[in-house]
N, C-alpha and C. Protein backbone atom coordinates (compact mmCIF):
# COMPACT_ATOMS: atom_id res chain seq x y z
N UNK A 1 0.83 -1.19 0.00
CA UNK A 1 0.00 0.00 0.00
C UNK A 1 0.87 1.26 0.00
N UNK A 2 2.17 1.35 1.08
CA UNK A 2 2.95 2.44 0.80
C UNK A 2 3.56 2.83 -0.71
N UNK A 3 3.80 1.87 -1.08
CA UNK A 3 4.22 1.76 -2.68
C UNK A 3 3.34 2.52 -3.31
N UNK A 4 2.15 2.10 -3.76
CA UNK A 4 1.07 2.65 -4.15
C UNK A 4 0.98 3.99 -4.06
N UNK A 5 0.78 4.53 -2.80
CA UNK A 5 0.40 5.86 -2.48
C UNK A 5 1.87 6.47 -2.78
N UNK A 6 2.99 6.35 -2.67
CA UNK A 6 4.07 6.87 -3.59
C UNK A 6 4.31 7.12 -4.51
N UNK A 7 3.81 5.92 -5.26
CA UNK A 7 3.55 6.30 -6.66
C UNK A 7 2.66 6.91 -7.29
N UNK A 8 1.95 6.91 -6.61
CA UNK A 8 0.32 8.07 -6.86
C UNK A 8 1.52 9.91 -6.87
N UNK A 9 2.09 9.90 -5.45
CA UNK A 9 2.44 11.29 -5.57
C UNK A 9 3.51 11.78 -6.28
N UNK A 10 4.25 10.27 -6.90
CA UNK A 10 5.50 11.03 -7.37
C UNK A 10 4.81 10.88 -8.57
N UNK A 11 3.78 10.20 -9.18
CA UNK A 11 2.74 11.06 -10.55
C UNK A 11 2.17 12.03 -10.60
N UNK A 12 1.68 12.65 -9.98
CA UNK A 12 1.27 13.46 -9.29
C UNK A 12 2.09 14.78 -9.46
N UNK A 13 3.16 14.87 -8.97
CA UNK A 13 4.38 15.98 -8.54
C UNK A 13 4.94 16.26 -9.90
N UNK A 14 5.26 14.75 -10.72
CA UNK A 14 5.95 14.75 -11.82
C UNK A 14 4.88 15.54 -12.87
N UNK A 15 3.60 15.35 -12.97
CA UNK A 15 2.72 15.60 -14.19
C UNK A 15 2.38 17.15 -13.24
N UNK A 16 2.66 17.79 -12.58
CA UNK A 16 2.22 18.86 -12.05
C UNK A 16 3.67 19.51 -12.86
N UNK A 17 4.55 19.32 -12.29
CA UNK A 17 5.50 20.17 -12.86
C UNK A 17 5.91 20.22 -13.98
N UNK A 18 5.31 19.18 -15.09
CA UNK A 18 5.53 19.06 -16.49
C UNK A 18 4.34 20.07 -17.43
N UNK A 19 2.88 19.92 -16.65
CA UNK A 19 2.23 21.26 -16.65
C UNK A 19 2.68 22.54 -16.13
N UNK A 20 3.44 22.75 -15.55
CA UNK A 20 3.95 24.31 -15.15
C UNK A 20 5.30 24.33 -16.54
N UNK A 21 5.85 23.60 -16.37
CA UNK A 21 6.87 23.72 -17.69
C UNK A 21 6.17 24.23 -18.96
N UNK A 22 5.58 23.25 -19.64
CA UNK A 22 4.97 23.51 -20.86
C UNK A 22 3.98 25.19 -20.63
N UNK A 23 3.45 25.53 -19.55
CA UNK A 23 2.46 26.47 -19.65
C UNK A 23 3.63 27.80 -19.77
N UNK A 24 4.68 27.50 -19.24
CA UNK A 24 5.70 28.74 -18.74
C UNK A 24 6.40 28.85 -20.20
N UNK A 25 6.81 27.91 -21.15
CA UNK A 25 7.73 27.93 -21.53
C UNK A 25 7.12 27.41 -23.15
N UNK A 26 6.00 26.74 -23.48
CA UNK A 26 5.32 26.33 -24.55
C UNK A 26 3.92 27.49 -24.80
N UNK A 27 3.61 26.88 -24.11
CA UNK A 27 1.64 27.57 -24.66
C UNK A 27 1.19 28.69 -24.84
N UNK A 28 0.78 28.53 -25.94
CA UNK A 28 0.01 30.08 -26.80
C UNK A 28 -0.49 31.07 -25.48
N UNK A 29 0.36 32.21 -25.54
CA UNK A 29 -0.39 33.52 -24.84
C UNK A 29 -1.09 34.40 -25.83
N UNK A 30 -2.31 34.63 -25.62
CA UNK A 30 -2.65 35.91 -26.10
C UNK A 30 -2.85 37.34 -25.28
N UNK A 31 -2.71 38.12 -25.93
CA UNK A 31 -3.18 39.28 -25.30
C UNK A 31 -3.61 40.61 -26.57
N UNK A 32 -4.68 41.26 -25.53
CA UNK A 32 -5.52 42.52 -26.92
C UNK A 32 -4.49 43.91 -26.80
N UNK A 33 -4.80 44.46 -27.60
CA UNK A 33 -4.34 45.56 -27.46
C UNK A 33 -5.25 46.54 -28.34
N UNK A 34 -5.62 47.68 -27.57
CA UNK A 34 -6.84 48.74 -28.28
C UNK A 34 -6.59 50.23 -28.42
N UNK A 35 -5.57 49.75 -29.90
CA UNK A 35 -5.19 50.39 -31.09
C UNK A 35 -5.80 51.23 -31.25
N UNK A 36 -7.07 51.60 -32.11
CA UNK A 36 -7.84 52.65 -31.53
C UNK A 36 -7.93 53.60 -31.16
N UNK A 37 -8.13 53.48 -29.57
CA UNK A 37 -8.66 54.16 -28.65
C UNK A 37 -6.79 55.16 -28.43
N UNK A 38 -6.07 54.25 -28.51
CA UNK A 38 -4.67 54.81 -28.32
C UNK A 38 -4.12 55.79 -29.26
N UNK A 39 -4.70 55.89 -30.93
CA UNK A 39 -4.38 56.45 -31.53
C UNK A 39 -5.66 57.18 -31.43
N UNK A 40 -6.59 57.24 -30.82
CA UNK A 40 -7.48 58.66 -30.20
C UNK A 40 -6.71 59.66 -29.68
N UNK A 41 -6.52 58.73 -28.90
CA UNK A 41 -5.58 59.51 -27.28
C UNK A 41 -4.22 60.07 -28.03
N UNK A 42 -3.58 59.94 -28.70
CA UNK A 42 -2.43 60.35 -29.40
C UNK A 42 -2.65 61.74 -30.32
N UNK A 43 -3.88 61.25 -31.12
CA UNK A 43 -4.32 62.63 -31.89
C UNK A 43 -4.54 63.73 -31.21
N UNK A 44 -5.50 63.41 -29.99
CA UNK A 44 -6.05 64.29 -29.55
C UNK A 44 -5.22 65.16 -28.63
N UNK A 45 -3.86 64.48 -28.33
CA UNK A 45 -2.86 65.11 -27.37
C UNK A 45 -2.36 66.15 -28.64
N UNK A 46 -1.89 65.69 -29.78
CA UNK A 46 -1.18 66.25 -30.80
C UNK A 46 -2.14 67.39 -31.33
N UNK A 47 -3.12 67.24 -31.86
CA UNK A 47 -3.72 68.48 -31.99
C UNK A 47 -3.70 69.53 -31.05
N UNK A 48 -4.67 69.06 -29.59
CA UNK A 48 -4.38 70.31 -28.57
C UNK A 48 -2.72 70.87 -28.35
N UNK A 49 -1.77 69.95 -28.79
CA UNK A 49 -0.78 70.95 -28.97
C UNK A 49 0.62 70.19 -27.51
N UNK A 50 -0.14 69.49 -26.72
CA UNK A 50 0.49 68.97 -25.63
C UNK A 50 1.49 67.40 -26.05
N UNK A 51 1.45 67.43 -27.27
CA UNK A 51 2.33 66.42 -28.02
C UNK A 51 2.99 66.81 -29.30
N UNK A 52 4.29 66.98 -29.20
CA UNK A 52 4.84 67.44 -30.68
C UNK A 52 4.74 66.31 -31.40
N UNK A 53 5.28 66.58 -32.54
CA UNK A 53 5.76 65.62 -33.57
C UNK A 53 6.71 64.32 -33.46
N UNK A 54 7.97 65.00 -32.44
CA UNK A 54 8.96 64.35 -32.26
C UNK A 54 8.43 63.48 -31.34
N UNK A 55 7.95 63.88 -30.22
CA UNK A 55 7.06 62.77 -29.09
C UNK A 55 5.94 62.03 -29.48
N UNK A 56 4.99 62.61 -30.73
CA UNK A 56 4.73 61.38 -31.06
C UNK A 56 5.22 60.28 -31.61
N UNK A 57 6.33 60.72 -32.79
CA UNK A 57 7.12 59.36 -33.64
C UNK A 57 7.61 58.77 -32.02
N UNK A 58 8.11 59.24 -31.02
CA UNK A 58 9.32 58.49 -30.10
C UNK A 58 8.27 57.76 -29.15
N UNK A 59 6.97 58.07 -29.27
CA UNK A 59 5.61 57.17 -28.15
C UNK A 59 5.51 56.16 -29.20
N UNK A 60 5.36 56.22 -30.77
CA UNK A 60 4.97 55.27 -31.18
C UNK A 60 6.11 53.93 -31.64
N UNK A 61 7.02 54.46 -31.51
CA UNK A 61 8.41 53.44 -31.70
C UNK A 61 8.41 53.15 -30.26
N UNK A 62 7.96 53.15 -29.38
CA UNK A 62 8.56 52.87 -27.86
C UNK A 62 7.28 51.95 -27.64
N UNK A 63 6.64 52.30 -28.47
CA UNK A 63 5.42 50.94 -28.14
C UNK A 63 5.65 49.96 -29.23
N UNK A 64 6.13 50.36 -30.18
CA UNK A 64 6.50 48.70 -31.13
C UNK A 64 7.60 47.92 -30.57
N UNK A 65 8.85 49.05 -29.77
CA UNK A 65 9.63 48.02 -28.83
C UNK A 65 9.25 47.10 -28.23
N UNK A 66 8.31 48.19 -27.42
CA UNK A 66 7.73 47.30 -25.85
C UNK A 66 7.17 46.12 -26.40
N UNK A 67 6.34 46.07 -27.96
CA UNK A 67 5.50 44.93 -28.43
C UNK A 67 6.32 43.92 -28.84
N UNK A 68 7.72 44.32 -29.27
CA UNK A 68 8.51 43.28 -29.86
C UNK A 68 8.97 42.58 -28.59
N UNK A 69 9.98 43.64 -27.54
CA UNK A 69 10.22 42.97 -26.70
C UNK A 69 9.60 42.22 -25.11
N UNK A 70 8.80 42.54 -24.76
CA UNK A 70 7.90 42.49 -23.95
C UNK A 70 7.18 41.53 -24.22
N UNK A 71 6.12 41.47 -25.13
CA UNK A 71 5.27 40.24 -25.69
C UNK A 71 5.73 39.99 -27.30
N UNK A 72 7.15 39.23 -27.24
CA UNK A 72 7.49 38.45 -28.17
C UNK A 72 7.04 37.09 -28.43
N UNK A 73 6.84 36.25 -27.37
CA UNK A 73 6.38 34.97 -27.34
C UNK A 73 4.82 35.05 -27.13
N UNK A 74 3.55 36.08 -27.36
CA UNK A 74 2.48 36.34 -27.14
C UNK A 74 1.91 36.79 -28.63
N UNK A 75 0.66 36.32 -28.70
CA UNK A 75 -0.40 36.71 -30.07
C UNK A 75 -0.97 38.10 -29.72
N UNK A 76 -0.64 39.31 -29.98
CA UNK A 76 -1.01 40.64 -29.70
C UNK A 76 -2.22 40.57 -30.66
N UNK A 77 -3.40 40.21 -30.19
CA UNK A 77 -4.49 40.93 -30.79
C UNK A 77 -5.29 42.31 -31.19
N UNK A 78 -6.21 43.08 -31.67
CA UNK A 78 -6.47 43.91 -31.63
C UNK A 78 -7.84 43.62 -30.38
N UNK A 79 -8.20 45.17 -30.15
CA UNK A 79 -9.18 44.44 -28.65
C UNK A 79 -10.81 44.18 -29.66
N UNK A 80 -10.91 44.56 -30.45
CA UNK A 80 -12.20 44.45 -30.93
C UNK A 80 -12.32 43.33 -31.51
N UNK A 81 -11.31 42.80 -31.55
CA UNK A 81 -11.06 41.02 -32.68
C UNK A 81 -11.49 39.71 -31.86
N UNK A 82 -11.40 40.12 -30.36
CA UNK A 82 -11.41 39.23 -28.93
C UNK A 82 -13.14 39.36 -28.95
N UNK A 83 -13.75 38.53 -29.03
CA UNK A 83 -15.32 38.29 -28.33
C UNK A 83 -15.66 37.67 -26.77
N UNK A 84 -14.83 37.43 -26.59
CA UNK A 84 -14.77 36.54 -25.34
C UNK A 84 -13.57 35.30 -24.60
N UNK A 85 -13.98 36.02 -23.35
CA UNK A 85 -12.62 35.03 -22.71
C UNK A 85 -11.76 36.21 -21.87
N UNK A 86 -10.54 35.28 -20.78
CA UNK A 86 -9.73 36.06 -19.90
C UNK A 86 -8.33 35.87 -20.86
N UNK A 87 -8.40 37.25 -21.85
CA UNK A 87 -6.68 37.63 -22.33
C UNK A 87 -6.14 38.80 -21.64
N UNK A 88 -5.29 38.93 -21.46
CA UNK A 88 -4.45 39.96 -20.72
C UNK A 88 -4.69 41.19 -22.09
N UNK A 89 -4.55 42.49 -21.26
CA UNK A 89 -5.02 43.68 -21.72
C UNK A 89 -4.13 44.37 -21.99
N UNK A 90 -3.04 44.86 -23.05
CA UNK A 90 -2.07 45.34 -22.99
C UNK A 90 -2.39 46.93 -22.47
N UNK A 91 -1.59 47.56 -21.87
CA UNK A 91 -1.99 48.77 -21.62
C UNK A 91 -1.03 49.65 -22.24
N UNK A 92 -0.77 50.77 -22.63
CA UNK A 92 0.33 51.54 -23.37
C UNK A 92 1.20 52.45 -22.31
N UNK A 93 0.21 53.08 -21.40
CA UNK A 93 1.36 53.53 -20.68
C UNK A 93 1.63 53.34 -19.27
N UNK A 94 2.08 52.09 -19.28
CA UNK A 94 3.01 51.43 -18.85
C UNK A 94 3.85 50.86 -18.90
């Protein structure tokens, strides 16, 4: 019987941590991002005048970084493309 129940946990331990592997290091992430609303918020800084030119090209290259490097191993969706479900929300300024 001790046998048994040993081998129950070292299956157990083993298939637990082979799911944390694959989830950490394999499996599709997605996350939205709402494009959009961001290039609202961008215009509308730039028109009223509280965003030059130069700060906008250097906001919008600092977010294709962040997208390359940040969520390289992630499916960056647009947010209106997502109907449903828990994907992580990219936010821009942060």
């Amino acid at each position: 019987m001790k046998h048994i129940l040993a081998h129950v946990l070292v299956s157990a331990a083993v298939t637990a941590g082979a799911l944390w592997y694959y989830h950490q290091y394999y499996s599709l992430r997605l996350a939205t991002f709402d494009m959009p609303a961001y290039a609202n918020q961008l215009k509308d800084e730039y028109i009223q005048g509280r965003l030059t030119r130069e700060k906008l090209d250097e906001r919008l290259k600092d977010l294709s970084l962040r997208l390359k490097n940040d969520y390289s191993d992630t499916v960056v969706l647009l947010k209106g493309a997502v109907i449903s479900g828990k994907v992580l929300e990219i936010d821009p300024s942060k």
